[in-house]
C-alpha atoms as a PDB file:
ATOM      1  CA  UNK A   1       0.000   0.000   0.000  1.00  0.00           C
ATOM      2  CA  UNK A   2       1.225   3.673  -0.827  1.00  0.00           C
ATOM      3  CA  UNK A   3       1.061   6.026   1.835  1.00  0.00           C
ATOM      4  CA  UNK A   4       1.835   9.983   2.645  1.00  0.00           C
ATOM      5  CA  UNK A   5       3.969  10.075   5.819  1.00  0.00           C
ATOM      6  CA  UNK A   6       2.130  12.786   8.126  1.00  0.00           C
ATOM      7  CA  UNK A   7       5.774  12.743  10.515  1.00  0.00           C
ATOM      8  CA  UNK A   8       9.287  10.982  10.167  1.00  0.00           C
ATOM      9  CA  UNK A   9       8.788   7.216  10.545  1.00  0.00           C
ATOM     10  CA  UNK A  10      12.173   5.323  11.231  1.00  0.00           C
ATOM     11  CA  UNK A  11      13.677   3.744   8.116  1.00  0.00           C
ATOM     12  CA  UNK A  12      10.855   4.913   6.433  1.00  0.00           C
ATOM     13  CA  UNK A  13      10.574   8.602   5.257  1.00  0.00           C
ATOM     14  CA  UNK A  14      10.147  11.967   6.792  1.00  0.00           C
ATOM     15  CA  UNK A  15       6.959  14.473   6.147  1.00  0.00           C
ATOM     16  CA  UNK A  16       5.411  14.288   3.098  1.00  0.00           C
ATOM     17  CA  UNK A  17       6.716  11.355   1.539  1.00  0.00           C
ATOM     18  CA  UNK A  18       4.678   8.875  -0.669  1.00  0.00           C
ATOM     19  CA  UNK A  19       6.419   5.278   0.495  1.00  0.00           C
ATOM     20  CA  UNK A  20       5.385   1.542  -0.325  1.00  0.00           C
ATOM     21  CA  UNK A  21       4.441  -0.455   2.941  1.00  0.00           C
ATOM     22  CA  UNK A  22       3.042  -3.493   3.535  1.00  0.00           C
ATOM     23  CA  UNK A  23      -0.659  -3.370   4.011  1.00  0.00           C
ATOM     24  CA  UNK A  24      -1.416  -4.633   7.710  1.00  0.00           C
ATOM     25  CA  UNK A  25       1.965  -2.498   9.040  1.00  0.00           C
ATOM     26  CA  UNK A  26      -0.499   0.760   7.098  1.00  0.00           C
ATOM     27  CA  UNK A  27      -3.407  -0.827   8.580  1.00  0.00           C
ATOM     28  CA  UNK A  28      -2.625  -1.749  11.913  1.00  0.00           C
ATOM     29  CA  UNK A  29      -0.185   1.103  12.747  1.00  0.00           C
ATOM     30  CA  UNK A  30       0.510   4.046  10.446  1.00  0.00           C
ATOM     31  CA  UNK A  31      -3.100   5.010   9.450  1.00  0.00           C
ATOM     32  CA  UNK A  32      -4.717   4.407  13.190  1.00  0.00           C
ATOM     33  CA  UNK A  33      -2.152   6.275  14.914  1.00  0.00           C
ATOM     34  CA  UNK A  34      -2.385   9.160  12.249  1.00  0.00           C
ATOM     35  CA  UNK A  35       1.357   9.065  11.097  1.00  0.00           C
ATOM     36  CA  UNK A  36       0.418   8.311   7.335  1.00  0.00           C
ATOM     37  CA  UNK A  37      -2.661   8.787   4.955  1.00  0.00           C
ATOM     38  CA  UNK A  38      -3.680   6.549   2.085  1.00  0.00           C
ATOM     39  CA  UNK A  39      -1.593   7.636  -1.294  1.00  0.00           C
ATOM     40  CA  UNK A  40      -4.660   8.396  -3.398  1.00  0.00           C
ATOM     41  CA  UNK A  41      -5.280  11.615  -5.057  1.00  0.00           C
ATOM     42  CA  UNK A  42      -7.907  13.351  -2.873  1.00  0.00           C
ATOM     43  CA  UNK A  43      -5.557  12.856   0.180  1.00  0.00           C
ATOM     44  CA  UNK A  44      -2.677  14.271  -1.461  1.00  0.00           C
ATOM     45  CA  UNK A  45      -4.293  17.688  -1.900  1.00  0.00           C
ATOM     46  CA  UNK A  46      -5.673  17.970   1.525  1.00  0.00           C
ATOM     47  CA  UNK A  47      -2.057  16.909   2.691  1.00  0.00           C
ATOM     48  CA  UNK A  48      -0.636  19.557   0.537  1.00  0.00           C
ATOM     49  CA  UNK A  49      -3.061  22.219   1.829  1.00  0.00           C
ATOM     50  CA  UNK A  50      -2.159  21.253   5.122  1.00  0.00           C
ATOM     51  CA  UNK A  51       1.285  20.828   4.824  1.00  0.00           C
ATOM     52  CA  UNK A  52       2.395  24.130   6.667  1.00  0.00           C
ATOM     53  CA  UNK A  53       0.255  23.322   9.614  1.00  0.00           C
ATOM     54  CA  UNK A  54       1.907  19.697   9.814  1.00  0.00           C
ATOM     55  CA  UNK A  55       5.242  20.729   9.560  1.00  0.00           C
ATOM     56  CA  UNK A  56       4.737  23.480  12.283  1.00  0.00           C
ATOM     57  CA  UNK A  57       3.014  21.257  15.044  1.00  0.00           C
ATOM     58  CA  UNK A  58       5.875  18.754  14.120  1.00  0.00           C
ATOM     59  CA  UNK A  59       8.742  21.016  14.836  1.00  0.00           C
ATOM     60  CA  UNK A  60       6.616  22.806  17.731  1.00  0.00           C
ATOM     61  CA  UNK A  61       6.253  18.563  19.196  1.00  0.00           C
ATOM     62  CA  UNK A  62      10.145  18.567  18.795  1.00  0.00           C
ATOM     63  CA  UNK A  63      10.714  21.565  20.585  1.00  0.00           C
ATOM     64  CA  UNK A  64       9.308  19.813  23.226  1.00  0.00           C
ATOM     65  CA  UNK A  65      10.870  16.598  22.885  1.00  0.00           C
ATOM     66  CA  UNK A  66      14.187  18.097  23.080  1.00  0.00           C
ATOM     67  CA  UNK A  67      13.235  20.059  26.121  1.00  0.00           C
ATOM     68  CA  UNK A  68      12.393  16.770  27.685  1.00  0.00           C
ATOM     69  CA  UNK A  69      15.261  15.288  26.898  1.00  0.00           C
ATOM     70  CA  UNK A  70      17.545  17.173  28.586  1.00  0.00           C
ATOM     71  CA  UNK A  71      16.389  15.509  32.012  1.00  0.00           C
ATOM     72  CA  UNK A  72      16.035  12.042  30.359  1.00  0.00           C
ATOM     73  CA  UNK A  73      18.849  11.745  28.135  1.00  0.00           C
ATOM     74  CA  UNK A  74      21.891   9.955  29.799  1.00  0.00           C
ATOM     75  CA  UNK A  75      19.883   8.852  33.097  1.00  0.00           C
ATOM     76  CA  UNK A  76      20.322   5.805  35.052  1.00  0.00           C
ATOM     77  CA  UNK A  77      17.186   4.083  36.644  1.00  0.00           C
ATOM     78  CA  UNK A  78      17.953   0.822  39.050  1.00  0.00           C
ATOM     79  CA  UNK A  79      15.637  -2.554  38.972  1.00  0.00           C
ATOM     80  CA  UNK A  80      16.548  -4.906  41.928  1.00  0.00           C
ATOM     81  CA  UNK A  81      15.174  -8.292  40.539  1.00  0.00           C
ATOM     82  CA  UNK A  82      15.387 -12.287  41.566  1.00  0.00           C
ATOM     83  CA  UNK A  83      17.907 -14.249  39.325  1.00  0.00           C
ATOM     84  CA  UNK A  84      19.093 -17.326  39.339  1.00  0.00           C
ATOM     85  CA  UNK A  85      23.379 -17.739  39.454  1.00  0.00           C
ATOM     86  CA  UNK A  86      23.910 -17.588  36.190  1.00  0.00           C
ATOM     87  CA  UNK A  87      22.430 -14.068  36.065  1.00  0.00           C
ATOM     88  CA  UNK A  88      19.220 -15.222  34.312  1.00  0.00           C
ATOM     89  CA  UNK A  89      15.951 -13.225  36.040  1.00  0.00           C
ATOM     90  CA  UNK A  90      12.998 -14.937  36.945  1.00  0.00           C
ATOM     91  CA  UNK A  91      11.028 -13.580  34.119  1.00  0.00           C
ATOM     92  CA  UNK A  92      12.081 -10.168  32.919  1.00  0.00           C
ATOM     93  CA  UNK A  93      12.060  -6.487  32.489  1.00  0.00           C
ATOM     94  CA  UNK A  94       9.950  -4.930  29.990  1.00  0.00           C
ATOM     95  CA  UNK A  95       9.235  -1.633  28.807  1.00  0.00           C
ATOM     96  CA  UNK A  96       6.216  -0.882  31.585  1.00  0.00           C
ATOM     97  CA  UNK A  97       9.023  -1.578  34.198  1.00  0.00           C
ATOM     98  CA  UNK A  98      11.337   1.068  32.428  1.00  0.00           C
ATOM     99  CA  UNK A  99       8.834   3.540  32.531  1.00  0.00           C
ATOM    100  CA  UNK A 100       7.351   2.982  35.932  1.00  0.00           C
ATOM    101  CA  UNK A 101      11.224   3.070  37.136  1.00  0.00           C
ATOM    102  CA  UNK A 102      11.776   6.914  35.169  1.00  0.00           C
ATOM    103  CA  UNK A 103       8.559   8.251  36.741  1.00  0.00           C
ATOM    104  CA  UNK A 104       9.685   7.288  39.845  1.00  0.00           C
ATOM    105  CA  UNK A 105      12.756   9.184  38.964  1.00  0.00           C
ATOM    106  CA  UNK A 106      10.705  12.126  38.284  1.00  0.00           C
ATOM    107  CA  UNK A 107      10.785  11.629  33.998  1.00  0.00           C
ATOM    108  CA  UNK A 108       7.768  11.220  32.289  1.00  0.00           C
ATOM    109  CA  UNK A 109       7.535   8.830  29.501  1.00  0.00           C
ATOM    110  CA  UNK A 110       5.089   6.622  27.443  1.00  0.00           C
ATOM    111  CA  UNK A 111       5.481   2.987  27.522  1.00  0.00           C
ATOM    112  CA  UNK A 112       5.374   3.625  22.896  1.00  0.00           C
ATOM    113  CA  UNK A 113       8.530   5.508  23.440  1.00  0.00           C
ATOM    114  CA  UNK A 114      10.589   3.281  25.519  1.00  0.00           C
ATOM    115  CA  UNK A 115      12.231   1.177  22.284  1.00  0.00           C
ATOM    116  CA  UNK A 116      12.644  -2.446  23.616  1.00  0.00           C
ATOM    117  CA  UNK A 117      13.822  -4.868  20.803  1.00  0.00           C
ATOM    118  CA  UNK A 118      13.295  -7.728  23.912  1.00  0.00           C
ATOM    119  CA  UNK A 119      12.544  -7.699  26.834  1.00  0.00           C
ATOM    120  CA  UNK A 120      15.586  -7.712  29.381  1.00  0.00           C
ATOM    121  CA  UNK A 121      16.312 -11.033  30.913  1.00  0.00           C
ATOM    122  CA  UNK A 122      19.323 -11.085  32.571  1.00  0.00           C
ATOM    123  CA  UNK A 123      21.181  -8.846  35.154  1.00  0.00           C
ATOM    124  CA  UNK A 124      23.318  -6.136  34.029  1.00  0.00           C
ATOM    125  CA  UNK A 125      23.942  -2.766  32.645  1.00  0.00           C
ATOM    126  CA  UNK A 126      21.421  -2.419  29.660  1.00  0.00           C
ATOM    127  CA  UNK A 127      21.470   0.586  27.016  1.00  0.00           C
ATOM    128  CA  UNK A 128      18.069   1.577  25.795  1.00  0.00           C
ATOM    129  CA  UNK A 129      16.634   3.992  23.804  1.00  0.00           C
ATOM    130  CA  UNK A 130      13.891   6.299  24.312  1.00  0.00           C
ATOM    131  CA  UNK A 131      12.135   8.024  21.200  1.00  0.00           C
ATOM    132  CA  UNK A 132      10.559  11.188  22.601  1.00  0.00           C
ATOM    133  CA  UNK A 133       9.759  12.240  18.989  1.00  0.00           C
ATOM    134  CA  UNK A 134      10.570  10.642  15.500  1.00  0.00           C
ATOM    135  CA  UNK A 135      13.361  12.781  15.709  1.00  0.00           C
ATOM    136  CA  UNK A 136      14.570  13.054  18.949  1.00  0.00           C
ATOM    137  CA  UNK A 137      16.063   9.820  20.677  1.00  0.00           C
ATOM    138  CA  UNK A 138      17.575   9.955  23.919  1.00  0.00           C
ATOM    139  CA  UNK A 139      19.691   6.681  25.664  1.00  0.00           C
ATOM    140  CA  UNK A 140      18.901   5.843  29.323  1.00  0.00           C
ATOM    141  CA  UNK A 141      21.052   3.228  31.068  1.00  0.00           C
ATOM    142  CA  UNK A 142      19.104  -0.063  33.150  1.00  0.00           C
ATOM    143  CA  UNK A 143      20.873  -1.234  35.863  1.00  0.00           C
ATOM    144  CA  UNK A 144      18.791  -4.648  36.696  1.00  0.00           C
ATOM    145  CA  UNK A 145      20.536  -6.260  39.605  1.00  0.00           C
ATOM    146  CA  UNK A 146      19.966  -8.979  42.708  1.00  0.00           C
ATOM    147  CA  UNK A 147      20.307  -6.516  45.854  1.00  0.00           C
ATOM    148  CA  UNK A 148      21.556  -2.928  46.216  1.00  0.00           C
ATOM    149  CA  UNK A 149      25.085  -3.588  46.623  1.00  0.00           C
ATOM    150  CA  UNK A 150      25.179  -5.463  43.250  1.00  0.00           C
ATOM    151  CA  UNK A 151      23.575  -2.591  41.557  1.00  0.00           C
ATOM    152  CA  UNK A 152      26.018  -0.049  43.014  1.00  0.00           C
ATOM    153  CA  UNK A 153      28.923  -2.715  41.847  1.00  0.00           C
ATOM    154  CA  UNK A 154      27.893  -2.479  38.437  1.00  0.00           C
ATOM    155  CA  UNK A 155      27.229   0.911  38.759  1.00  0.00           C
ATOM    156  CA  UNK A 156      31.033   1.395  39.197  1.00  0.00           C
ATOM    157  CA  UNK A 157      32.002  -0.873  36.116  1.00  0.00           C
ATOM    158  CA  UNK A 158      32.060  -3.987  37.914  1.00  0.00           C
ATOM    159  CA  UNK A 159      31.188  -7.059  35.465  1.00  0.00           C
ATOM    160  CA  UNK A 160      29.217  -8.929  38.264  1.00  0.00           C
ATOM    161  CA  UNK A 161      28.583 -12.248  36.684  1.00  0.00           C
ATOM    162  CA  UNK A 162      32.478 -12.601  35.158  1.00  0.00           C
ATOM    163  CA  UNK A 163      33.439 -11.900  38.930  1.00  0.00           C
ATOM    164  CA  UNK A 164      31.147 -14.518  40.280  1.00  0.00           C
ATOM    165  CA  UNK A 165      32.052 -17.372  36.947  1.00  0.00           C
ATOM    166  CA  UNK A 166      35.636 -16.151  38.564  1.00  0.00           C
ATOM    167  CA  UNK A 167      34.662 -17.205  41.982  1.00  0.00           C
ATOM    168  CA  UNK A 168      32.829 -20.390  41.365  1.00  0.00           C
ATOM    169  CA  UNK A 169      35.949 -21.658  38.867  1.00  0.00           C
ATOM    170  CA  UNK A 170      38.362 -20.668  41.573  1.00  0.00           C
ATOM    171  CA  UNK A 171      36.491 -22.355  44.333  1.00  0.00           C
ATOM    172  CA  UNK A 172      37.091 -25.686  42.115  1.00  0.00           C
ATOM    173  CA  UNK A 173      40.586 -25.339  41.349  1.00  0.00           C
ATOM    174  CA  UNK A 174      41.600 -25.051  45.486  1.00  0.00           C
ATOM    175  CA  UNK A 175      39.843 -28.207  45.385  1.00  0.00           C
ATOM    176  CA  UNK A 176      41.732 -30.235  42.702  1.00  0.00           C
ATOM    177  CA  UNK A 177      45.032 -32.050  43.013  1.00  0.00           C
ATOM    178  CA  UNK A 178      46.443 -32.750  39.845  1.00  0.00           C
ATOM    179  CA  UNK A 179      48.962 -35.567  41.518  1.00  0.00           C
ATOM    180  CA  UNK A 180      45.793 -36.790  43.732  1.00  0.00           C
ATOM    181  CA  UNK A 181      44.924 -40.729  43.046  1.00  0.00           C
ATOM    182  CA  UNK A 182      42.352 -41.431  40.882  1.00  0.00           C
ATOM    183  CA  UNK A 183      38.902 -40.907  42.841  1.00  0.00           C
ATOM    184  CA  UNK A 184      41.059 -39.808  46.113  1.00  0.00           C
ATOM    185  CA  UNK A 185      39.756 -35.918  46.857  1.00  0.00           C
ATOM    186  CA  UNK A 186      41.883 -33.646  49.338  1.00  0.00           C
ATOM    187  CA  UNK A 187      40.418 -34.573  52.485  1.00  0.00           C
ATOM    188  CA  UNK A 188      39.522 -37.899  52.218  1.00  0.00           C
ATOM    189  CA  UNK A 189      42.696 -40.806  52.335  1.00  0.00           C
ATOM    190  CA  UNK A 190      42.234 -43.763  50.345  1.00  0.00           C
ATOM    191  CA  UNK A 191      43.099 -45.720  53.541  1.00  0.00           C
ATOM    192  CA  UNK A 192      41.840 -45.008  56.880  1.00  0.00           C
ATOM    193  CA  UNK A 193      44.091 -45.038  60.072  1.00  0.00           C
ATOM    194  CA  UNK A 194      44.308 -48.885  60.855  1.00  0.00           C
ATOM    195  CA  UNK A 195      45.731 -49.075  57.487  1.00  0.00           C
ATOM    196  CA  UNK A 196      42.355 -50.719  55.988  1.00  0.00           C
ATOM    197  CA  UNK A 197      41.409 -49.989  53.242  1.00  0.00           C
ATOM    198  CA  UNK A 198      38.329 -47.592  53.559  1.00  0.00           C
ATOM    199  CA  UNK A 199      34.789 -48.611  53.142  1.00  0.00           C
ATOM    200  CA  UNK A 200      33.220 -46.449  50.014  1.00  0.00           C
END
């Protein structure tokens, strides 16, 4: 389906262009949320007499979005979460949690703007973007961590779960003898103290 973009649409087009899209992505999105009109003759001239008022509320709504951005852009919010070892959560963090976690931080954002490819699922430092405006993106940072302390680790640089996989491989190397007999561990002798042989 040809449409007439009514605002910039990622990786689509900016104002006024006629682009080919598929027809549920026109149906479903672009046409109910009033970011494109059908291509057809009739809506081409009332786009054309409008075009001075679209272009004005758009860069009036960017104005805005760039004002808003100043106290969004760059922030870190914290999500203390359940996870197993491995750093896997016990389900996961989507956008709603994102923007629950910026109000609470005193920004206000929509749960369309917060762009989440998937949702989070593991603890960590996470980049996302927010898109305040088709042309104004801002990056806020997601630090999704087990307690407090591990957030303020992380926080600092600290690679959590590569300290911990260090911790849980060094734990088994104090345990293993190289020269040990086969099946004999560190604390247990293969013989107890009469000199018999010990019972498995």
């Amino acid at each position: 389906m040809d449409v007439i973009l009514l605002e910039r649409v990622e990786k689509l087009g900016g104002i006024g262009d006629v682009v080919t899209v598929k027809n549920g992505f026109a149906r479903n999105y672009l046409l109910p949320n009033k970011k494109a009109l059908r291509a057809n003759e009739a809506n081409r001239k009332v786009f054309e007499a409008n075009r001075a008022r679209i272009e004005s509320d758009n860069a009036e709504r960017r104005t805005g979005a760039e004002a808003a951005s100043k106290g969004i852009d760059g922030k870190t919010v914290q999500l203390i979460r359940q996870a197993s070892n491995t750093g896997q959560l016990y389900g996961s963090v989507s956008a709603r949690d994102i923007v629950d976690a910026l109000e609470a931080d005193g920004a206000k954002v929509t749960k369309s703007q917060v762009v989440l490819d998937r949702p989070i699922k593991a603890i960590g430092m996470h980049e996302i973007r927010v898109s305040l405006h088709p042309e104004v993106n801002v990056t806020v940072k997601v630090n999704v961590a087990r307690s407090p302390e591990e957030a303020e680790l992380q926080a600092q640089g600290v690679d959590v779960m590569a300290q911990m996989f260090e911790r849980d491989n060094a734990g088994f190397t104090e345990d293993y003898d190289p020269n040990a007999e086969p099946g004999a561990t560190a604390e247990v002798s293969a013989t107890d103290t009469d000199g018999d042989t010990a019972q498995a």
